[in-house]
N, C-alpha and C. Protein backbone atom coordinates (compact mmCIF):
# COMPACT_ATOMS: atom_id res chain seq x y z
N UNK A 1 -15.56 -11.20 32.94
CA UNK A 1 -16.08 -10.48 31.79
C UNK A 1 -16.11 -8.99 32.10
N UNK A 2 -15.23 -8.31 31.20
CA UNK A 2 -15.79 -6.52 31.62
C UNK A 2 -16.84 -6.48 31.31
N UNK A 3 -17.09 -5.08 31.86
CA UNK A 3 -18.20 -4.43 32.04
C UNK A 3 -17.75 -3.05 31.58
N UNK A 4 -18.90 -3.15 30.46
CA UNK A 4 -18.75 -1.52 29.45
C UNK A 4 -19.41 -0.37 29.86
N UNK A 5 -19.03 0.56 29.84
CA UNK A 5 -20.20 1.89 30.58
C UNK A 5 -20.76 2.28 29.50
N UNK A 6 -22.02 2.61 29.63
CA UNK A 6 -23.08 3.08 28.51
C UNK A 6 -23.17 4.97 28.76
N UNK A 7 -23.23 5.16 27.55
CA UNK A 7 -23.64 6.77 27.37
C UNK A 7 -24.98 6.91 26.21
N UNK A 8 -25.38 7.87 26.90
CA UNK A 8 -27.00 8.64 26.00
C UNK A 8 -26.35 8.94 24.84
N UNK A 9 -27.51 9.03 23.83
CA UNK A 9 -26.94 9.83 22.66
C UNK A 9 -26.76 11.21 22.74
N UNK A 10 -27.33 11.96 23.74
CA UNK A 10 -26.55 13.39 23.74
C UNK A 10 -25.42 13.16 24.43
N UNK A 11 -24.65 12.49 25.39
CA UNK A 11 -23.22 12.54 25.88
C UNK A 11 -22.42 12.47 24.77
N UNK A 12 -22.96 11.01 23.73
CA UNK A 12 -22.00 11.13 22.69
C UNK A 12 -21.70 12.06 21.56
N UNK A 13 -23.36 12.44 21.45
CA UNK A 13 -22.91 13.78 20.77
C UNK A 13 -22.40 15.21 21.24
N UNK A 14 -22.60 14.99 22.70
CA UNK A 14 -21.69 16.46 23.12
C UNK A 14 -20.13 16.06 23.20
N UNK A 15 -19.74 14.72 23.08
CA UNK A 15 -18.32 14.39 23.01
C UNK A 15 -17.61 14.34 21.74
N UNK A 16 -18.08 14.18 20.89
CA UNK A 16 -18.08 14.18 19.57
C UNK A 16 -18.62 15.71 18.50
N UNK A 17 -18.90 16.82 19.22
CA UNK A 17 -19.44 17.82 18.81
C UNK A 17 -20.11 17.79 17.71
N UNK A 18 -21.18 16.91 17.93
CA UNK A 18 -21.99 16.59 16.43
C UNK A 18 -23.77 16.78 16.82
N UNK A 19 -24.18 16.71 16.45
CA UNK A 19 -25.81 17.00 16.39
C UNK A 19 -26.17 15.35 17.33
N UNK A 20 -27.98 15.63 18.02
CA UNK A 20 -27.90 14.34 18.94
C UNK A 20 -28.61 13.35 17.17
N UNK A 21 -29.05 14.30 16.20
CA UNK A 21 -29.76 13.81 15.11
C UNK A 21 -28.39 13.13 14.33
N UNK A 22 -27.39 13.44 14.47
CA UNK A 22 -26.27 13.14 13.31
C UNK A 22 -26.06 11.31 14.60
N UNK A 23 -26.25 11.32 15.23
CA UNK A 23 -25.59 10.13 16.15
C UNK A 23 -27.05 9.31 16.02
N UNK A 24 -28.18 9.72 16.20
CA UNK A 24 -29.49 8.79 15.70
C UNK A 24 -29.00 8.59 14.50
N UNK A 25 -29.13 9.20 13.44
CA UNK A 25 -29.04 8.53 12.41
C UNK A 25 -27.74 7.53 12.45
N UNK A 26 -26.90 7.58 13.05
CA UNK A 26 -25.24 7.18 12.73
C UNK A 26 -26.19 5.48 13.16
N UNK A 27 -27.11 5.22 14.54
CA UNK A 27 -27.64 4.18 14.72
C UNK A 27 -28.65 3.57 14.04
N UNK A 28 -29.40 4.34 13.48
CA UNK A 28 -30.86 3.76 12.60
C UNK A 28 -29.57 3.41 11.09
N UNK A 29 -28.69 4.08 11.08
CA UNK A 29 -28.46 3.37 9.55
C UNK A 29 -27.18 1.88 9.99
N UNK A 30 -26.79 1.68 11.28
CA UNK A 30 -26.25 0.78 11.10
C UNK A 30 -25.02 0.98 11.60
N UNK A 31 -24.45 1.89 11.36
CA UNK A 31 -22.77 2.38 11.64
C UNK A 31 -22.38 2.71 13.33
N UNK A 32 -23.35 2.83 14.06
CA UNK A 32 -22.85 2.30 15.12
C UNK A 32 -23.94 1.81 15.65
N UNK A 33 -23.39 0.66 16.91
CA UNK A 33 -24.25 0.13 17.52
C UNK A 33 -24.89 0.50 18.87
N UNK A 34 -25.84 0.40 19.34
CA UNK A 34 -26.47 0.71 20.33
C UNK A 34 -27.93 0.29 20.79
N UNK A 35 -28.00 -0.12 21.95
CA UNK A 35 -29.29 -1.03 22.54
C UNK A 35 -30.58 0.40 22.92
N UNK A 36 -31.52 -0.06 22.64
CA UNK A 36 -32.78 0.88 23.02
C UNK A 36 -33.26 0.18 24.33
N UNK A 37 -32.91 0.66 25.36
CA UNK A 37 -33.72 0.48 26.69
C UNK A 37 -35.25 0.68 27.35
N UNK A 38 -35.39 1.64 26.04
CA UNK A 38 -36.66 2.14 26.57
C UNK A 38 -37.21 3.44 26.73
N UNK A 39 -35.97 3.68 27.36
CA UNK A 39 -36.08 5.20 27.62
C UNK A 39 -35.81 6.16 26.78
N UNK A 40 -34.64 5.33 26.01
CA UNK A 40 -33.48 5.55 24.85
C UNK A 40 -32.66 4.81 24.46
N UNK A 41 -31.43 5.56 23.21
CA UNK A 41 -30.61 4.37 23.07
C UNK A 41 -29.27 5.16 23.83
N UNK A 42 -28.44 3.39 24.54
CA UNK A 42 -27.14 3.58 24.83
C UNK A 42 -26.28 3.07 23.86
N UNK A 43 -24.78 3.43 24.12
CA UNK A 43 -23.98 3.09 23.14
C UNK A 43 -23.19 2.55 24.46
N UNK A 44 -22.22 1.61 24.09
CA UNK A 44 -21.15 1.34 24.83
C UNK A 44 -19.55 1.60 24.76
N UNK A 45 -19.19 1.89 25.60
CA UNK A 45 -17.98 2.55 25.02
C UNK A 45 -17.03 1.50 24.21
N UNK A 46 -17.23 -0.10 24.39
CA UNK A 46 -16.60 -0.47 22.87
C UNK A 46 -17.27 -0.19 21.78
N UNK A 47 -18.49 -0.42 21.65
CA UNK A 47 -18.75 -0.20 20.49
C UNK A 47 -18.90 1.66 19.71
N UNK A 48 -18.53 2.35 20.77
CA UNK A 48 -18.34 4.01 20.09
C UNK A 48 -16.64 3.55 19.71
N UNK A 49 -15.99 3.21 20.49
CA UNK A 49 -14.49 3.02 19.99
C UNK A 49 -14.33 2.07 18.55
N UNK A 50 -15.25 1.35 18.29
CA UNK A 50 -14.89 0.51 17.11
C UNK A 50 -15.48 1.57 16.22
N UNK A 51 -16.76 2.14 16.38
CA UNK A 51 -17.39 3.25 15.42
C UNK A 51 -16.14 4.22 15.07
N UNK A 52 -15.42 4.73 15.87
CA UNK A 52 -14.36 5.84 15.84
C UNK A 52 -13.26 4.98 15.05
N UNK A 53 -12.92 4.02 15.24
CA UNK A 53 -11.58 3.03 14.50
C UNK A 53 -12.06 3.13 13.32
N UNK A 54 -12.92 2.48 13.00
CA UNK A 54 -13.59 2.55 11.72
C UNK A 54 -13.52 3.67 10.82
N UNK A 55 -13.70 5.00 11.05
CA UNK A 55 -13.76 5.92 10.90
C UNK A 55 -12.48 7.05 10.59
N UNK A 56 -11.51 6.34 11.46
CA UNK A 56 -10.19 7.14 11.34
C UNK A 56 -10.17 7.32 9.78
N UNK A 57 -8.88 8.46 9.95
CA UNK A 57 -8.43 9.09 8.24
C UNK A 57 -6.81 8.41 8.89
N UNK A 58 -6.54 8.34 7.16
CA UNK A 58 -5.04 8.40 7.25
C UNK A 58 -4.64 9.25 6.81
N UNK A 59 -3.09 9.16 7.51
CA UNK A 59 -2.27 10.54 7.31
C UNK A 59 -2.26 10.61 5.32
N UNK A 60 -2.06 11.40 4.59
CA UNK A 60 -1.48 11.74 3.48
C UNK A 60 -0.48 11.20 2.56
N UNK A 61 -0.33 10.47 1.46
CA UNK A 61 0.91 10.25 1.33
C UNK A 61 1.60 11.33 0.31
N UNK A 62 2.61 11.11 0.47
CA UNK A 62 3.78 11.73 0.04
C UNK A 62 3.96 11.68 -1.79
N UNK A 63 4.80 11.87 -2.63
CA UNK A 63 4.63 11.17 -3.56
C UNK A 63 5.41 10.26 -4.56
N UNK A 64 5.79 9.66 -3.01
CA UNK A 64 6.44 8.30 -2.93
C UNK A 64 5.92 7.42 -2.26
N UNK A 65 4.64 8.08 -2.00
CA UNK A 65 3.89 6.86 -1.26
C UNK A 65 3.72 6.53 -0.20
N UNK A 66 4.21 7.21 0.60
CA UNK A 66 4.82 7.10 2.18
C UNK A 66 4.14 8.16 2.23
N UNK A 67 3.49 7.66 3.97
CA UNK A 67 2.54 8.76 4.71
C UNK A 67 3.42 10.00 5.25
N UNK A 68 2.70 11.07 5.27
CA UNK A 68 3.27 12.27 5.33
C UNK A 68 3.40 12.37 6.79
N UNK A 69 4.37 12.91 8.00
CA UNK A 69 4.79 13.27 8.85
C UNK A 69 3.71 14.32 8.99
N UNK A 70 3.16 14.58 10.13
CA UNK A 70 2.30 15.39 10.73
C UNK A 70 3.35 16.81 11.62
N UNK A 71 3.12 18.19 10.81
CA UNK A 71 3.94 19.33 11.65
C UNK A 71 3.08 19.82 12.62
């Protein structure tokens, strides 16, 4: 069974350049997951990677419908 490495909510928010309040809330509402130890909460790096999948944009389409090539 792996073994996931856990990060604080300020690592993830200094990795993510977002507020440590924008990543609490991202957990109190649900959208990502993370265990409270006690001290605080960790996230695990699958579950920040499924938060981030989730999250992706798609490219643009064209207007034919077809995603736009990135310059």
């Amino acid at each position: 069974m792996p073994v996931d490495q856990y990060q604080t909510v300020k690592e993830v928010a200094d990795r993510l350049k977002v507020a440590e309040a924008t990543v609490r809330h991202w957990i109190k509402s649900g959208e990502l997951r993370a265990i409270d130890i006690g001290k605080g909460w960790r996230i695990a790096d699958a579950d920040l990677g499924r938060f981030l999948t989730r999250h992706e944009t798609t490219p643009r389409e064209d207007a034919k419908g077809s995603p736009r090539k990135e310059r």
